[in-house]
C-alpha atoms as a PDB file:
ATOM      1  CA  UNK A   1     -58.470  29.160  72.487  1.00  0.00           C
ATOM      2  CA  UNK A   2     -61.281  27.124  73.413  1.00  0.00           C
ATOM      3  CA  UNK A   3     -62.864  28.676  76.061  1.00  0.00           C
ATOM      4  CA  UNK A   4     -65.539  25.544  76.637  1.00  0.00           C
ATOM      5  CA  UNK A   5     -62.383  23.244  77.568  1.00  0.00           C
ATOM      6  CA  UNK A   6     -64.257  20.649  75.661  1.00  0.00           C
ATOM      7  CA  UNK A   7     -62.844  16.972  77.272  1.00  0.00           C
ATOM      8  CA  UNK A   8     -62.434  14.264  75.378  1.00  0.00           C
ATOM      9  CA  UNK A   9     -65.061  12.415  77.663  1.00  0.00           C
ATOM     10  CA  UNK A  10     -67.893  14.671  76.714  1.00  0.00           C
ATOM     11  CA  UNK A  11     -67.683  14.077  73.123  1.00  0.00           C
ATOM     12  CA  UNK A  12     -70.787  12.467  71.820  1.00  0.00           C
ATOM     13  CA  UNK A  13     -71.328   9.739  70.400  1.00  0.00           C
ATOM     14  CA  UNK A  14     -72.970  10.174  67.951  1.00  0.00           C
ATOM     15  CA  UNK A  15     -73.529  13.298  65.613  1.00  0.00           C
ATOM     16  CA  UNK A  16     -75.364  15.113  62.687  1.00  0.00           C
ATOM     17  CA  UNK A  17     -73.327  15.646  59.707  1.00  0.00           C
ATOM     18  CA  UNK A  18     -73.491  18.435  57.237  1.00  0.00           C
ATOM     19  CA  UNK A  19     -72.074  16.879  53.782  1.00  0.00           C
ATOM     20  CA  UNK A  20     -71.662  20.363  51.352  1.00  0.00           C
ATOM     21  CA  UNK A  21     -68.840  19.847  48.509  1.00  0.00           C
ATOM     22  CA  UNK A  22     -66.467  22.595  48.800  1.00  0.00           C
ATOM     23  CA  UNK A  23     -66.929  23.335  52.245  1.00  0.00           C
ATOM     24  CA  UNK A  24     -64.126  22.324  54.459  1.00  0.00           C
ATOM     25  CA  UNK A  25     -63.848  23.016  58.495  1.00  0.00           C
ATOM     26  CA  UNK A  26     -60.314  22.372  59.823  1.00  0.00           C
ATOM     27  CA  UNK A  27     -59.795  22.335  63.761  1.00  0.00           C
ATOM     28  CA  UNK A  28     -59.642  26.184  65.423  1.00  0.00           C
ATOM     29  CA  UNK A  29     -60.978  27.271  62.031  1.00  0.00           C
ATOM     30  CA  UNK A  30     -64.468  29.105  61.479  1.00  0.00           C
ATOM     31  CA  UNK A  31     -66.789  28.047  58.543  1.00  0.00           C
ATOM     32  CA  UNK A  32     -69.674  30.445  58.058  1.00  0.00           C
ATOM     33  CA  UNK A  33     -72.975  28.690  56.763  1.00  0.00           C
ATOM     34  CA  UNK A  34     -76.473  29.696  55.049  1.00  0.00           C
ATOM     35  CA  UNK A  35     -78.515  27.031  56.079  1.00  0.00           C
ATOM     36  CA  UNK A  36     -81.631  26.929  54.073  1.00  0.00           C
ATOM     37  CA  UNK A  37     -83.107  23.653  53.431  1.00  0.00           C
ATOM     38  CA  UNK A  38     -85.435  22.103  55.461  1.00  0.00           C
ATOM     39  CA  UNK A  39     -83.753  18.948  56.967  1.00  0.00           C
ATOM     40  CA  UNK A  40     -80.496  20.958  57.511  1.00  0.00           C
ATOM     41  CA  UNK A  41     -82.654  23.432  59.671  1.00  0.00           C
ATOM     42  CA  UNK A  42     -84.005  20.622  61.374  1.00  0.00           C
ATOM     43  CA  UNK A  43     -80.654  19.763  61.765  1.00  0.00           C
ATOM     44  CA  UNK A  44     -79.045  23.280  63.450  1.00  0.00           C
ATOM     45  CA  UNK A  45     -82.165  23.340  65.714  1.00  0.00           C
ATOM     46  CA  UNK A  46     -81.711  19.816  66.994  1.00  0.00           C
ATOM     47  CA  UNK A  47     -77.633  20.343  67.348  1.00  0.00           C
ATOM     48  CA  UNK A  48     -78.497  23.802  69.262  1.00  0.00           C
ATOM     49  CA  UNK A  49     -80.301  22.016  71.984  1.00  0.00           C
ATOM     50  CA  UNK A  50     -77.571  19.351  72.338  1.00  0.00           C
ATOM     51  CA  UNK A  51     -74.468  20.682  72.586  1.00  0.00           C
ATOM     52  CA  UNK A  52     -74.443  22.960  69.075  1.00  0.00           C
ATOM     53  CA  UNK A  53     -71.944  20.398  67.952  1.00  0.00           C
ATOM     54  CA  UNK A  54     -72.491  18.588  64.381  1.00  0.00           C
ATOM     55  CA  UNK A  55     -69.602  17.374  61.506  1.00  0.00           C
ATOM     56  CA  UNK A  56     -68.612  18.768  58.451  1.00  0.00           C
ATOM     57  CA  UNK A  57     -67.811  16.045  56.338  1.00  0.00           C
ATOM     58  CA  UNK A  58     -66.272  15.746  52.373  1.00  0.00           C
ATOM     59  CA  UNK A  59     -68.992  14.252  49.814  1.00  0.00           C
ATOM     60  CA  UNK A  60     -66.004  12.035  47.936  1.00  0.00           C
ATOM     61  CA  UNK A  61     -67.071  13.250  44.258  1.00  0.00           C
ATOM     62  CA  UNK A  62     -64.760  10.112  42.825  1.00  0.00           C
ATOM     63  CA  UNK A  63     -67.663   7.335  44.722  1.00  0.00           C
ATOM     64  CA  UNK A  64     -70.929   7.062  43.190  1.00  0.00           C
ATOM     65  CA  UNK A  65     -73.795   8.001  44.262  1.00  0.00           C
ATOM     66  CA  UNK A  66     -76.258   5.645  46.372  1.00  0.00           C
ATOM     67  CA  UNK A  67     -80.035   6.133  46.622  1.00  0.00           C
ATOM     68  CA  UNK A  68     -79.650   9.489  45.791  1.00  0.00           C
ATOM     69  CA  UNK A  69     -77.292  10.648  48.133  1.00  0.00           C
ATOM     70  CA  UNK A  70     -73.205  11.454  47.882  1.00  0.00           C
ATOM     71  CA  UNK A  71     -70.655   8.841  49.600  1.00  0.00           C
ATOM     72  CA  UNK A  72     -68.406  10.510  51.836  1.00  0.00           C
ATOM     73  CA  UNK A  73     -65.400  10.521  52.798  1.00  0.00           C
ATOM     74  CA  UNK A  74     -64.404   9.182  55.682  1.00  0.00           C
ATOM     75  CA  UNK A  75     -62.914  11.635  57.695  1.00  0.00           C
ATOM     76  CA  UNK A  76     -64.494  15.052  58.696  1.00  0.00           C
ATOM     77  CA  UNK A  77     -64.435  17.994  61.434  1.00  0.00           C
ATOM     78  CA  UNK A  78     -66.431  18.359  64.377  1.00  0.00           C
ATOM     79  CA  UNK A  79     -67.553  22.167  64.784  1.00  0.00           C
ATOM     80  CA  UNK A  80     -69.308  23.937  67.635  1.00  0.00           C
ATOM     81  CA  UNK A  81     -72.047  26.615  66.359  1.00  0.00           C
ATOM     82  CA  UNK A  82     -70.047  29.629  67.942  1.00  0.00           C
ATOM     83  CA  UNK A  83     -72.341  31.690  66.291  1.00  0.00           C
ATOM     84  CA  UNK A  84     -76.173  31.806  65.353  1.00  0.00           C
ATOM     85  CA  UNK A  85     -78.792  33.938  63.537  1.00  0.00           C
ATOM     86  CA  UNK A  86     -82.140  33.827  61.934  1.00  0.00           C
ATOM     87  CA  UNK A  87     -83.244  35.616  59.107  1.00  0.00           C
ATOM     88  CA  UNK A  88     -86.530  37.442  58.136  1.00  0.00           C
ATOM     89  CA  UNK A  89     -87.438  34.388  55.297  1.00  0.00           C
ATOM     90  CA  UNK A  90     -86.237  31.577  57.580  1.00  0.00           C
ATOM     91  CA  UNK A  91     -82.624  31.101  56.756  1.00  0.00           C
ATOM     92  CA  UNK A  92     -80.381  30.127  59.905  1.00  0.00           C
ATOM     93  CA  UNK A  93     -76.563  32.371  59.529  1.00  0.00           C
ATOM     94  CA  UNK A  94     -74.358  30.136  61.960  1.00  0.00           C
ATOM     95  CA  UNK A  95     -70.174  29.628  62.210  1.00  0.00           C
ATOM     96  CA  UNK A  96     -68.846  26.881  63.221  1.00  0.00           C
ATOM     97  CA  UNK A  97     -65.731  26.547  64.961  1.00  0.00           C
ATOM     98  CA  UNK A  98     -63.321  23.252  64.025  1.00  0.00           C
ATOM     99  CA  UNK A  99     -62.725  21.448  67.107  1.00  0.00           C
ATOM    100  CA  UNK A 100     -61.016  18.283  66.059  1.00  0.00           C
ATOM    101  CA  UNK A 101     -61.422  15.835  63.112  1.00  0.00           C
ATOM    102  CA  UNK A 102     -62.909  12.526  63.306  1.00  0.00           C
ATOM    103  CA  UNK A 103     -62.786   8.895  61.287  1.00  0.00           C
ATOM    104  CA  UNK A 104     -66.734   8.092  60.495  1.00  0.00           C
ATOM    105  CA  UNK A 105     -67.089   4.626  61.964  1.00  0.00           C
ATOM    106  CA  UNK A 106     -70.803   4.483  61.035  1.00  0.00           C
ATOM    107  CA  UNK A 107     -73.232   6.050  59.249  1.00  0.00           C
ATOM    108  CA  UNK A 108     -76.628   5.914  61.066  1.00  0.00           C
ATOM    109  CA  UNK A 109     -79.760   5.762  59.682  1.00  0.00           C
ATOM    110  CA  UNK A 110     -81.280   9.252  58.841  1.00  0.00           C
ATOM    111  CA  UNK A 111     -82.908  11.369  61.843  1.00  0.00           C
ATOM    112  CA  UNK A 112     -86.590  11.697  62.340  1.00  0.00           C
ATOM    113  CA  UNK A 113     -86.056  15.241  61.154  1.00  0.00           C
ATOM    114  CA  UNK A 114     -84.402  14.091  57.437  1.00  0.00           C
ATOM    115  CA  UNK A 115     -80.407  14.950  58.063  1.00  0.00           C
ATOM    116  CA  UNK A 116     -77.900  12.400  58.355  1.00  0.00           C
ATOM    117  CA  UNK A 117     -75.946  11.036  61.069  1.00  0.00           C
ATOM    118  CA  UNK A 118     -72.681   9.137  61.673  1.00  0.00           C
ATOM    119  CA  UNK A 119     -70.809   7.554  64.629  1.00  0.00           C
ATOM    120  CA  UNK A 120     -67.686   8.994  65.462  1.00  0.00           C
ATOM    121  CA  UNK A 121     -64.287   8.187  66.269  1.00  0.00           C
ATOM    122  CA  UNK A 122     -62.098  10.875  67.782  1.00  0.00           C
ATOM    123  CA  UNK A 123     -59.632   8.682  69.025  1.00  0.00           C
ATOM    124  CA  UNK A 124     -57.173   9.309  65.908  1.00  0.00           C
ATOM    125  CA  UNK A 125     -57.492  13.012  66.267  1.00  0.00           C
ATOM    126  CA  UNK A 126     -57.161  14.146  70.449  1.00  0.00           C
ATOM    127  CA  UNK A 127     -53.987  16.045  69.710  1.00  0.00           C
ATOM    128  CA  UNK A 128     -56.509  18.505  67.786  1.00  0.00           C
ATOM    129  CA  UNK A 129     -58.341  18.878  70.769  1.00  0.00           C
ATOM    130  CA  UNK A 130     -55.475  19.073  72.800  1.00  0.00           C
ATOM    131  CA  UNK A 131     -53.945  21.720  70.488  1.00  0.00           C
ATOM    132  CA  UNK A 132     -57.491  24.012  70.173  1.00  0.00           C
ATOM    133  CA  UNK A 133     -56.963  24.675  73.900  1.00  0.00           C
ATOM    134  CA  UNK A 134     -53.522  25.795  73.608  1.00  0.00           C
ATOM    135  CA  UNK A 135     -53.914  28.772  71.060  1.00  0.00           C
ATOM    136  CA  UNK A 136     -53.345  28.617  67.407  1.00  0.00           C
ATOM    137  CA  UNK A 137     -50.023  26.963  66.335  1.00  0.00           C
ATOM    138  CA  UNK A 138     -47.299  29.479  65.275  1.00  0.00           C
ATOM    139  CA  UNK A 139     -46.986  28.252  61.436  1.00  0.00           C
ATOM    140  CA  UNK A 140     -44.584  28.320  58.997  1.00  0.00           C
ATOM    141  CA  UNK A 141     -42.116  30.936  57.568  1.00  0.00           C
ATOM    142  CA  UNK A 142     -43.933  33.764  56.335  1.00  0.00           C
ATOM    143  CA  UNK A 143     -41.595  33.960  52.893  1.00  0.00           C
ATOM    144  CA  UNK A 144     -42.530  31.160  51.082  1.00  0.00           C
ATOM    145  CA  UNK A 145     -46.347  31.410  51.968  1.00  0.00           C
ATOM    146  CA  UNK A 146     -47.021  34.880  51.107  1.00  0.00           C
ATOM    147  CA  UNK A 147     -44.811  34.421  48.043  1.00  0.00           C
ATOM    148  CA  UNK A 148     -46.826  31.594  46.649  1.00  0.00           C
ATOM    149  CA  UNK A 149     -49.943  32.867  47.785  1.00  0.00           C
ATOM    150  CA  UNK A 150     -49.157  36.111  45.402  1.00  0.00           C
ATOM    151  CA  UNK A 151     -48.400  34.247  42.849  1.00  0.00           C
ATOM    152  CA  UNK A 152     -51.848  31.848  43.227  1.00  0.00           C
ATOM    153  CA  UNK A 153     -53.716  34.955  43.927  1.00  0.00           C
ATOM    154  CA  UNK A 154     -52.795  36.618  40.689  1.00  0.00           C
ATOM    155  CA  UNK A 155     -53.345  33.745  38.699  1.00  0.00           C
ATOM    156  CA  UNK A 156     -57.234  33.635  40.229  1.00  0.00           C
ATOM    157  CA  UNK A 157     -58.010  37.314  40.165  1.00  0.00           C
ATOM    158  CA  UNK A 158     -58.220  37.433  43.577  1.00  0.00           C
ATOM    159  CA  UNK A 159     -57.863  40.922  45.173  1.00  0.00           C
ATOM    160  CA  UNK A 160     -56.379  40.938  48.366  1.00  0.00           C
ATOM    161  CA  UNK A 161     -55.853  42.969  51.161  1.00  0.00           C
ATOM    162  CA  UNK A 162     -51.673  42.164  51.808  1.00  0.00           C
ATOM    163  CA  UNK A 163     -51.189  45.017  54.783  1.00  0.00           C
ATOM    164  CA  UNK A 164     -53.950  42.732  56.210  1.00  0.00           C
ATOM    165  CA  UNK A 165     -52.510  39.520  55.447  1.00  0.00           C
ATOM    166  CA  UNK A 166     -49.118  40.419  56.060  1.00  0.00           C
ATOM    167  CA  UNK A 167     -49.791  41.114  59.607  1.00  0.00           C
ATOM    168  CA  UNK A 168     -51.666  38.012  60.025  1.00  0.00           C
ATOM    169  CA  UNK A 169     -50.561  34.882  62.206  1.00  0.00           C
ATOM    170  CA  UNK A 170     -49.151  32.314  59.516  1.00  0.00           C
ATOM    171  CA  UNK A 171     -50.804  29.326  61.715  1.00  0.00           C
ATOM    172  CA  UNK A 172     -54.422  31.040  61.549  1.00  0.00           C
ATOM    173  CA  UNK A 173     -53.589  32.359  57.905  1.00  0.00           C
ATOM    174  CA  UNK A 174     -52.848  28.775  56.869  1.00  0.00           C
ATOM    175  CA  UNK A 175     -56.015  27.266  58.695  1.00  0.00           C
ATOM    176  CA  UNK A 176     -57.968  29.894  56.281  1.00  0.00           C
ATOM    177  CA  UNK A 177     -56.617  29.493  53.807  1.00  0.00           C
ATOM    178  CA  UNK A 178     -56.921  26.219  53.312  1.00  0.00           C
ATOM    179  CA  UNK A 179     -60.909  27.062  54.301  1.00  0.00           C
ATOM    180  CA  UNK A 180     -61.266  29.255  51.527  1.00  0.00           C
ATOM    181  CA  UNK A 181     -58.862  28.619  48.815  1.00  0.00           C
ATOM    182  CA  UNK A 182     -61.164  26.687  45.810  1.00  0.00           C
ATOM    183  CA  UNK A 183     -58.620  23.476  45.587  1.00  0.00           C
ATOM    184  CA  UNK A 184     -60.689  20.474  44.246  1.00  0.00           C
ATOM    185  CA  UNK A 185     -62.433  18.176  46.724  1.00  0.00           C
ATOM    186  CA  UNK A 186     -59.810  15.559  46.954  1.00  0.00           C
ATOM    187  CA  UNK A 187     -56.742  18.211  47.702  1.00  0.00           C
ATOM    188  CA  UNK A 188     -58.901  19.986  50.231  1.00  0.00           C
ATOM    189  CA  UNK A 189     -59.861  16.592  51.813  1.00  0.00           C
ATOM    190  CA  UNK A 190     -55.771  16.094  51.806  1.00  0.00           C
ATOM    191  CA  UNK A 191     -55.539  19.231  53.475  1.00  0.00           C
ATOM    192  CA  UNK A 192     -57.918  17.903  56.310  1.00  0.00           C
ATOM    193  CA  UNK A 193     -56.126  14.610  57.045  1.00  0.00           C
ATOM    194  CA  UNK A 194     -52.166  16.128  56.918  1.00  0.00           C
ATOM    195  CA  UNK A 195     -50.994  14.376  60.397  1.00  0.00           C
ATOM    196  CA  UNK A 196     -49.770  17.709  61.729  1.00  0.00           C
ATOM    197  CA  UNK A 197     -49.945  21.493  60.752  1.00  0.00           C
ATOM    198  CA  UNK A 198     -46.510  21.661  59.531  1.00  0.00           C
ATOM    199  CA  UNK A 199     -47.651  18.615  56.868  1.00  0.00           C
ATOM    200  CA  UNK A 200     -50.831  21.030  56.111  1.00  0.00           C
ATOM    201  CA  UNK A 201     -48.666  24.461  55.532  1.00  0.00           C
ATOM    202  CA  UNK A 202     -46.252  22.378  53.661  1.00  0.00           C
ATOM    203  CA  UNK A 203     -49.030  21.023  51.529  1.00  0.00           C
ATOM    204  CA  UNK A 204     -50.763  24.286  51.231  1.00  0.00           C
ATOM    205  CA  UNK A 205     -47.944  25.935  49.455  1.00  0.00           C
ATOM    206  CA  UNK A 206     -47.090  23.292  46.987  1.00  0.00           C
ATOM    207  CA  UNK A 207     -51.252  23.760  46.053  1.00  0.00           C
ATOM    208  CA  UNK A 208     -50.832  27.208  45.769  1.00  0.00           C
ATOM    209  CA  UNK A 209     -47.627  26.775  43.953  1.00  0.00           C
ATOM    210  CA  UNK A 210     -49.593  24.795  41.224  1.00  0.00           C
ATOM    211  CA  UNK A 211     -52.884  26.360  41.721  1.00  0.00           C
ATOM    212  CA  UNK A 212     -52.447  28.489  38.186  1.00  0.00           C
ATOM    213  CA  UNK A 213     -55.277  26.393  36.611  1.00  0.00           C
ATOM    214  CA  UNK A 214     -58.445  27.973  37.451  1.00  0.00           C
ATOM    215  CA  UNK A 215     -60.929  27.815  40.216  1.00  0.00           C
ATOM    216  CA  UNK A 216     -62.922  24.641  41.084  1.00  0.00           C
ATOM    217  CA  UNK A 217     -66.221  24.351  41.160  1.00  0.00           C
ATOM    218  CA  UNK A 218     -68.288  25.457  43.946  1.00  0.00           C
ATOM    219  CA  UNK A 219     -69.591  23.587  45.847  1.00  0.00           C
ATOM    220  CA  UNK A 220     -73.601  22.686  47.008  1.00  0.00           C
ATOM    221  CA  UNK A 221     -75.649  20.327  49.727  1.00  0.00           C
ATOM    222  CA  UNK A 222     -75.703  16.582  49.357  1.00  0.00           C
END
């Protein structure tokens, strides 16, 4: 649960956005991040002294590029830093925690500080919000997730832990999974903007289901 109670009256306005292919942040799920690059410092210093919120948004790898930068989708995740470190060379170690998605309504122009911004709109997503301070939803059937996600495991090479999983809630397991699975950019942006978790869980085990290909790509800062 969330225990800030964030309201939907003291979301901002506007926000910093962290564009990294590959890296997706659903609502009550936690992203861990290596920041390393200068702006995107800039970036987790300025969102620490206002609120340690910023978004996690999709670079859409099917747009071209513009003046050197990606074109992004157009809807992302809002996290909170719930966690922050600094390492001996610099680095920043943070995790964000999804709080709800978002529609960009505007992209700003660039902060001071090099990172970019956009102008929310929440409205579309306050069940998220709504749902964050309730607990984690209860999630599917166990059978058919674990089943597929054998099956798309093997296929990867991924070792697994299965007492581990197996004990898991299916609504958190399906929130990770989703985080961490390597679908392509477009499925894991269809992940992101299923209207409910019952749509996502359903749409996580048909991708697992026909996830035998390979992995994808991963992914890097845009």
């Amino acid at each position: 649960m969330d225990p800030f109670q964030t309201r939907p009256e003291a979301l901002p306005g506007e926000i910093p956005i962290f564009p990294l292919a590959g890296a997706l942040l659903l609502p009550q799920g936690r992203l861990p991040l290596n920041i390393f690059e200068s702006r995107y410092l800039a970036m987790v210093e300025d969102a620490m002294a206002a609120g340690r919120m910023l978004g996690m948004v999709l670079p859409d790898p099917a747009k071209p590029r513009s003046g050197g930068r990606s074109t992004l989708y157009r809807t992302g995740c809002l996290g909170r830093i719930a966690s922050f470190s600094e390492t001996e060379d610099g680095r920043y170690l943070i995790t964000l925690r999804g709080l709800l998605r978002f529609r960009v309504a505007e992209e700003l122009a660039d902060s001071p500080r090099g990172y970019r911004r956009v102008r929310p709109d929440f409205s579309p997503y306050l069940a998220d919000l709504a749902e964050s301070q309730q607990g984690p939803p209860p999630g599917p059937e166990p059978g058919p997730l674990l089943e597929a996600l054998r099956g798309y495991f093997q296929s990867q090479g991924i070792e697994a832990d299965w007492a581990a999983i197996e004990r898991s809630q299916t609504g958190p397991l399906v929130t990770t999974l989703c985080m961490i699975c390597p679908f392509e950019e477009a499925e894991k942006q269809a992940l992101l903007e299923a209207p409910a978790p019952e749509q996502r869980a359903q749409m996580l085990v048909a991708l697992l289901r026909m996830g035998s290909a390979g992995p994808a790509p991963a992914g890097r800062p845009s």
